[in-house]
N, C-alpha and C. Protein backbone atom coordinates (compact mmCIF):
# COMPACT_ATOMS: atom_id res chain seq x y z
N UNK A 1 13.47 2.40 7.40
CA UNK A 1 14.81 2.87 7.02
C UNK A 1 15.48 1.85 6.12
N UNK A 2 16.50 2.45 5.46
CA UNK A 2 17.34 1.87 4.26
C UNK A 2 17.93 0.22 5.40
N UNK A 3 17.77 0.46 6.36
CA UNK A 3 18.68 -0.39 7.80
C UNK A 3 17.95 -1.58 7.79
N UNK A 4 16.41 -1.38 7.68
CA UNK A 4 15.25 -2.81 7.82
C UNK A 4 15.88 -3.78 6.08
N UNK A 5 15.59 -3.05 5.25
CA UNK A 5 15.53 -3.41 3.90
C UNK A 5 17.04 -4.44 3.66
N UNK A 6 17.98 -3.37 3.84
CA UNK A 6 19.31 -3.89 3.93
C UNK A 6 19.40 -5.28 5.01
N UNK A 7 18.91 -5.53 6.01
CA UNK A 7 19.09 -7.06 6.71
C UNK A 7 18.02 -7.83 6.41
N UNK A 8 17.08 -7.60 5.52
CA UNK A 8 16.62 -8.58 4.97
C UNK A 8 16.92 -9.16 3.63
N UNK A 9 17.63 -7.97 2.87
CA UNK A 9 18.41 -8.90 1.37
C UNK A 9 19.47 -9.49 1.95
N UNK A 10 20.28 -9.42 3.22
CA UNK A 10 22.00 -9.42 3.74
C UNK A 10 21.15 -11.07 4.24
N UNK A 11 20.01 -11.42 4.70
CA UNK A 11 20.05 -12.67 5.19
C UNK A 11 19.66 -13.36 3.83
N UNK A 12 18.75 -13.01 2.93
CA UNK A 12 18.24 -13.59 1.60
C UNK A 12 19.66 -14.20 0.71
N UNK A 13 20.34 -12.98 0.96
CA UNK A 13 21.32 -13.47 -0.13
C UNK A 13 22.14 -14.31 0.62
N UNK A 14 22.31 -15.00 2.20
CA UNK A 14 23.11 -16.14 2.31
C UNK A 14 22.52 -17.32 2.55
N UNK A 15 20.92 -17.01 2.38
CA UNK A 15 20.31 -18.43 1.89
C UNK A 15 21.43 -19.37 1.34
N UNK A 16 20.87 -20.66 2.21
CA UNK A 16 22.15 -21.89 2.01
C UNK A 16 21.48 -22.92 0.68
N UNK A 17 20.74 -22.59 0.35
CA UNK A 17 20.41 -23.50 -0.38
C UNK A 17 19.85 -22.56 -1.69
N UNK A 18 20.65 -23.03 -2.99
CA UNK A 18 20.03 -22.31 -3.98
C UNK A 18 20.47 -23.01 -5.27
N UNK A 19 19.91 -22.41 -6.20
CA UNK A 19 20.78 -23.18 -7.90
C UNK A 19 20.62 -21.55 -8.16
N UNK A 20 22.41 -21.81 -8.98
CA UNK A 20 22.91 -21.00 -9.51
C UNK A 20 22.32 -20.85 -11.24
N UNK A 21 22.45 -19.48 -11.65
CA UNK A 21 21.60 -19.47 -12.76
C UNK A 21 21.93 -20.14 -14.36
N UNK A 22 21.07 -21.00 -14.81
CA UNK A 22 21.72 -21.89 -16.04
C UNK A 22 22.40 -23.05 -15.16
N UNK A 23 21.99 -23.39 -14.18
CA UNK A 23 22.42 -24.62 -13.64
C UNK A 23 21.37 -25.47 -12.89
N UNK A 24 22.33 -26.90 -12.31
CA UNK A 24 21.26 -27.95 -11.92
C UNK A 24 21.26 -28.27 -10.40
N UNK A 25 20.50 -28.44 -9.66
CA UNK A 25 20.64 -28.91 -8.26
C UNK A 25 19.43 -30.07 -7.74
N UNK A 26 20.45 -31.30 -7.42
CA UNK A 26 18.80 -31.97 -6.76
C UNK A 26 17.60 -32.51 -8.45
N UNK A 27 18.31 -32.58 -9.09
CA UNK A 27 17.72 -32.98 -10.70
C UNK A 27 16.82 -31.60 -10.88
N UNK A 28 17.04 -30.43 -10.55
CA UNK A 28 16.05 -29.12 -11.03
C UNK A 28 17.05 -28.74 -11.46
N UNK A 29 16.69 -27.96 -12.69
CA UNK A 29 16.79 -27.21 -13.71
C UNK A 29 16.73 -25.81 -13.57
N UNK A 30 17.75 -24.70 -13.49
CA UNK A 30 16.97 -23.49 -13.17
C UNK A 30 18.04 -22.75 -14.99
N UNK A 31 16.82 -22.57 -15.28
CA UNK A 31 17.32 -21.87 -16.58
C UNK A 31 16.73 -20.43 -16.54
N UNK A 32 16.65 -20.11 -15.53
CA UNK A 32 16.71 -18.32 -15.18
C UNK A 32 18.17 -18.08 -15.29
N UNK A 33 17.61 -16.23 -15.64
CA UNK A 33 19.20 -15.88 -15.41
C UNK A 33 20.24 -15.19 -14.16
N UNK A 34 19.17 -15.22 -13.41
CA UNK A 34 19.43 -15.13 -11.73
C UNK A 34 19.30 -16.51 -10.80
N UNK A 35 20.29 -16.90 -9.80
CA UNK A 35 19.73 -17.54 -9.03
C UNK A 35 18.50 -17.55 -8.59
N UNK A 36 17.74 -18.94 -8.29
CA UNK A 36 16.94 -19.55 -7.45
C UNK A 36 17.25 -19.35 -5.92
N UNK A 37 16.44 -19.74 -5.34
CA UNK A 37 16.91 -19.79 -3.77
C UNK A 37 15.96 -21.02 -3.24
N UNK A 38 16.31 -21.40 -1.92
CA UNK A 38 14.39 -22.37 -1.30
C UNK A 38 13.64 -21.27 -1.02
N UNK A 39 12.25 -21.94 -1.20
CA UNK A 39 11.60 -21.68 -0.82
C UNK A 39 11.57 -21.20 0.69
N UNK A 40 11.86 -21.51 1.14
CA UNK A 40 11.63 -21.45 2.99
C UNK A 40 12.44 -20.07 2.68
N UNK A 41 13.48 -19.46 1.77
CA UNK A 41 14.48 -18.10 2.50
C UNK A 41 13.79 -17.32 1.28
N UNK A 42 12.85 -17.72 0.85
CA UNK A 42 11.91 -16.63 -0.19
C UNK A 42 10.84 -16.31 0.65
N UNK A 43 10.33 -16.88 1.56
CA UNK A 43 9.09 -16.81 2.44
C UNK A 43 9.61 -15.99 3.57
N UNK A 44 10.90 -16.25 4.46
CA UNK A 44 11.22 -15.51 5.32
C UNK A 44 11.30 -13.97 4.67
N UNK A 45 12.20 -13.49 3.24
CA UNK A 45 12.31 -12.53 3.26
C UNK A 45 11.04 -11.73 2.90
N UNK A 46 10.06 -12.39 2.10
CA UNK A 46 8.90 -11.88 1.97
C UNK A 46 8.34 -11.35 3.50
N UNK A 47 8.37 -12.04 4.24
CA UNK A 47 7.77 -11.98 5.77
C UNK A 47 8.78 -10.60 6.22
N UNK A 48 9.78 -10.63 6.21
CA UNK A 48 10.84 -9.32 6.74
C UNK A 48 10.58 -8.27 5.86
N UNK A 49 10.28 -8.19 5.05
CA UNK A 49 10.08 -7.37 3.96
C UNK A 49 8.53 -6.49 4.09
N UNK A 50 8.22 -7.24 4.40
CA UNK A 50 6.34 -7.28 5.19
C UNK A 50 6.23 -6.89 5.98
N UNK A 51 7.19 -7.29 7.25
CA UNK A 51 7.08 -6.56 8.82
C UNK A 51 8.07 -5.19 8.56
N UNK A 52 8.83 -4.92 7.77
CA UNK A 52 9.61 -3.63 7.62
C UNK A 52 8.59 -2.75 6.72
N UNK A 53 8.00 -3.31 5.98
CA UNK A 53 6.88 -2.12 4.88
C UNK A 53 5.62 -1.89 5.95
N UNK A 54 5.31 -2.80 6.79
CA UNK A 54 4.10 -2.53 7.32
C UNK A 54 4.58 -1.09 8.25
N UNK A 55 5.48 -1.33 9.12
CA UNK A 55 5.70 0.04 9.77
C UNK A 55 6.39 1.06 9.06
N UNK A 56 6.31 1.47 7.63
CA UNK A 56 6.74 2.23 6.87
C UNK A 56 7.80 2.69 6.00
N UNK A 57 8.53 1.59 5.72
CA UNK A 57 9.28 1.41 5.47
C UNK A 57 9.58 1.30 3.99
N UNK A 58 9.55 2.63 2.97
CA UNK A 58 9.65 2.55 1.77
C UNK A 58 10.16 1.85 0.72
N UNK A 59 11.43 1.31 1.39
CA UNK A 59 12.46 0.80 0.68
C UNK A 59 12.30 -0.54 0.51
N UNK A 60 11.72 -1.01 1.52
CA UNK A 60 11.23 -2.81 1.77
C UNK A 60 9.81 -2.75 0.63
N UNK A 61 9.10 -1.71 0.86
CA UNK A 61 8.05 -1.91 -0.07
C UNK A 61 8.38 -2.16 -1.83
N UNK A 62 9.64 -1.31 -1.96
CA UNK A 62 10.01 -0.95 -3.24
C UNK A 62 10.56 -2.51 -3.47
N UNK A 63 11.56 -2.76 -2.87
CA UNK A 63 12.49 -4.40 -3.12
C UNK A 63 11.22 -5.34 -3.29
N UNK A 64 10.38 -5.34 -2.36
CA UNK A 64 9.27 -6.36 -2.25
C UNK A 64 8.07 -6.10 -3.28
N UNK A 65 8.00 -5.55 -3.91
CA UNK A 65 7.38 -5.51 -5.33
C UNK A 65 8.09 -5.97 -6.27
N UNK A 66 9.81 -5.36 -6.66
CA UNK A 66 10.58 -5.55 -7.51
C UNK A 66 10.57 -7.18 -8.18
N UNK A 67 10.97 -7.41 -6.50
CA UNK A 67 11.13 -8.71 -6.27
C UNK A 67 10.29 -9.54 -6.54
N UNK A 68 9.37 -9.70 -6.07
CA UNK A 68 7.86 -10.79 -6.22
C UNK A 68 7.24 -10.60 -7.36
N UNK A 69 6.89 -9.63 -7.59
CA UNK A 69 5.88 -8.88 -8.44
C UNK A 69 6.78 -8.55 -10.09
N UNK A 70 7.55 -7.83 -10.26
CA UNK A 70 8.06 -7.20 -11.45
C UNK A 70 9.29 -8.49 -12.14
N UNK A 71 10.01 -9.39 -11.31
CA UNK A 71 10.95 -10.29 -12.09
C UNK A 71 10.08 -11.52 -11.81
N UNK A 72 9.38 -11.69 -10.73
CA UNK A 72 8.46 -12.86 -10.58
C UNK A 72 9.58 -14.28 -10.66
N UNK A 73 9.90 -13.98 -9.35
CA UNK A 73 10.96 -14.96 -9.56
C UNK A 73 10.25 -16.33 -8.73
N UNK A 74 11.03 -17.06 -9.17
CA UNK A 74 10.47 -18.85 -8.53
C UNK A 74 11.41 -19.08 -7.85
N UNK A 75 11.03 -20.09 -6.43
CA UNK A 75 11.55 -20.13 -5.26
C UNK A 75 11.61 -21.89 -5.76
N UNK A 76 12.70 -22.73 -5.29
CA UNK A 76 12.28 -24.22 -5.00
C UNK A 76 12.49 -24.66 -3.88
N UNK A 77 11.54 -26.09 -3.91
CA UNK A 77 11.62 -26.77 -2.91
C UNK A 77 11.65 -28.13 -2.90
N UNK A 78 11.84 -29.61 -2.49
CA UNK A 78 11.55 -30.65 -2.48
C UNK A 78 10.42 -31.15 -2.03
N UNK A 79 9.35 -31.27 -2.40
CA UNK A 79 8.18 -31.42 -2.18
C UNK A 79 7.36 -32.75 -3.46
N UNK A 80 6.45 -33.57 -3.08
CA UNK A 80 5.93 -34.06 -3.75
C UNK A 80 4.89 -34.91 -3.74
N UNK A 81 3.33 -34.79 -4.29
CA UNK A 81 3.65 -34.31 -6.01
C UNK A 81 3.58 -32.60 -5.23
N UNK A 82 3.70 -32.40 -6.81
CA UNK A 82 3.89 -30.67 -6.76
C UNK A 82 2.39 -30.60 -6.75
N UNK A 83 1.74 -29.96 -6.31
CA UNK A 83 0.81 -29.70 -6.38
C UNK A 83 0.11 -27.60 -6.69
N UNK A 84 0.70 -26.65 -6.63
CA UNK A 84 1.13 -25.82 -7.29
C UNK A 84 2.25 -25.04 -6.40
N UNK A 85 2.33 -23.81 -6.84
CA UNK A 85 3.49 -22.83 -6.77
C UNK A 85 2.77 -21.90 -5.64
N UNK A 86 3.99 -21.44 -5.37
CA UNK A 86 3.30 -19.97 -4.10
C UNK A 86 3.14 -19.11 -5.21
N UNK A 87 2.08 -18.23 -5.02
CA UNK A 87 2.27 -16.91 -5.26
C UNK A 87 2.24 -15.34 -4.33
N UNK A 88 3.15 -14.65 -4.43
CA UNK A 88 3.28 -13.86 -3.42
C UNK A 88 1.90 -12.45 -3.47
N UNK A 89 1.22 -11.36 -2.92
CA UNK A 89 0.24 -10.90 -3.02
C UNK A 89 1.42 -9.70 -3.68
């Protein structure tokens, strides 16, 4: 239902940690034109997004392509060295 989909963008989008778009946080650079978020609240919603599409849930499937797949957005984190990037399936 529209109900799974909806509390997993409602927790994504108050991810506490993010850079705003064309701005700097932590010496990163995010010159997208959407916010960034961490990593850790890109992984949870992937995961909610996952447990709501697995039991059928159209709407989570649709966001969770949009999302990962079609804007291919980048998540950060403090980590180092970098050694590469997630990629989502």
């Amino acid at each position: 239902t529209n109900v799974e989909t909806d509390k997993c963008c409602r927790d994504h989008d108050h991810c506490s940690e993010y850079i705003l778009a064309k701005s700097s946080l932590h010496g990163l650079r995010n010159n997208a034109p959407f916010t960034r978020v961490h990593c850790r609240c890109d992984k949870k919603f992937y995961d909610c997004l996952k447990t709501a599409a697995d039991t059928g849930d159209q709407p989570s499937q649709m966001v969770g392509y949009m999302y990962f797949n079609l804007l291919e957005t980048q998540c950060f984190q403090e980590d180092y060295p970098i050694t590469n990037c997630t990629k989502y399936p």
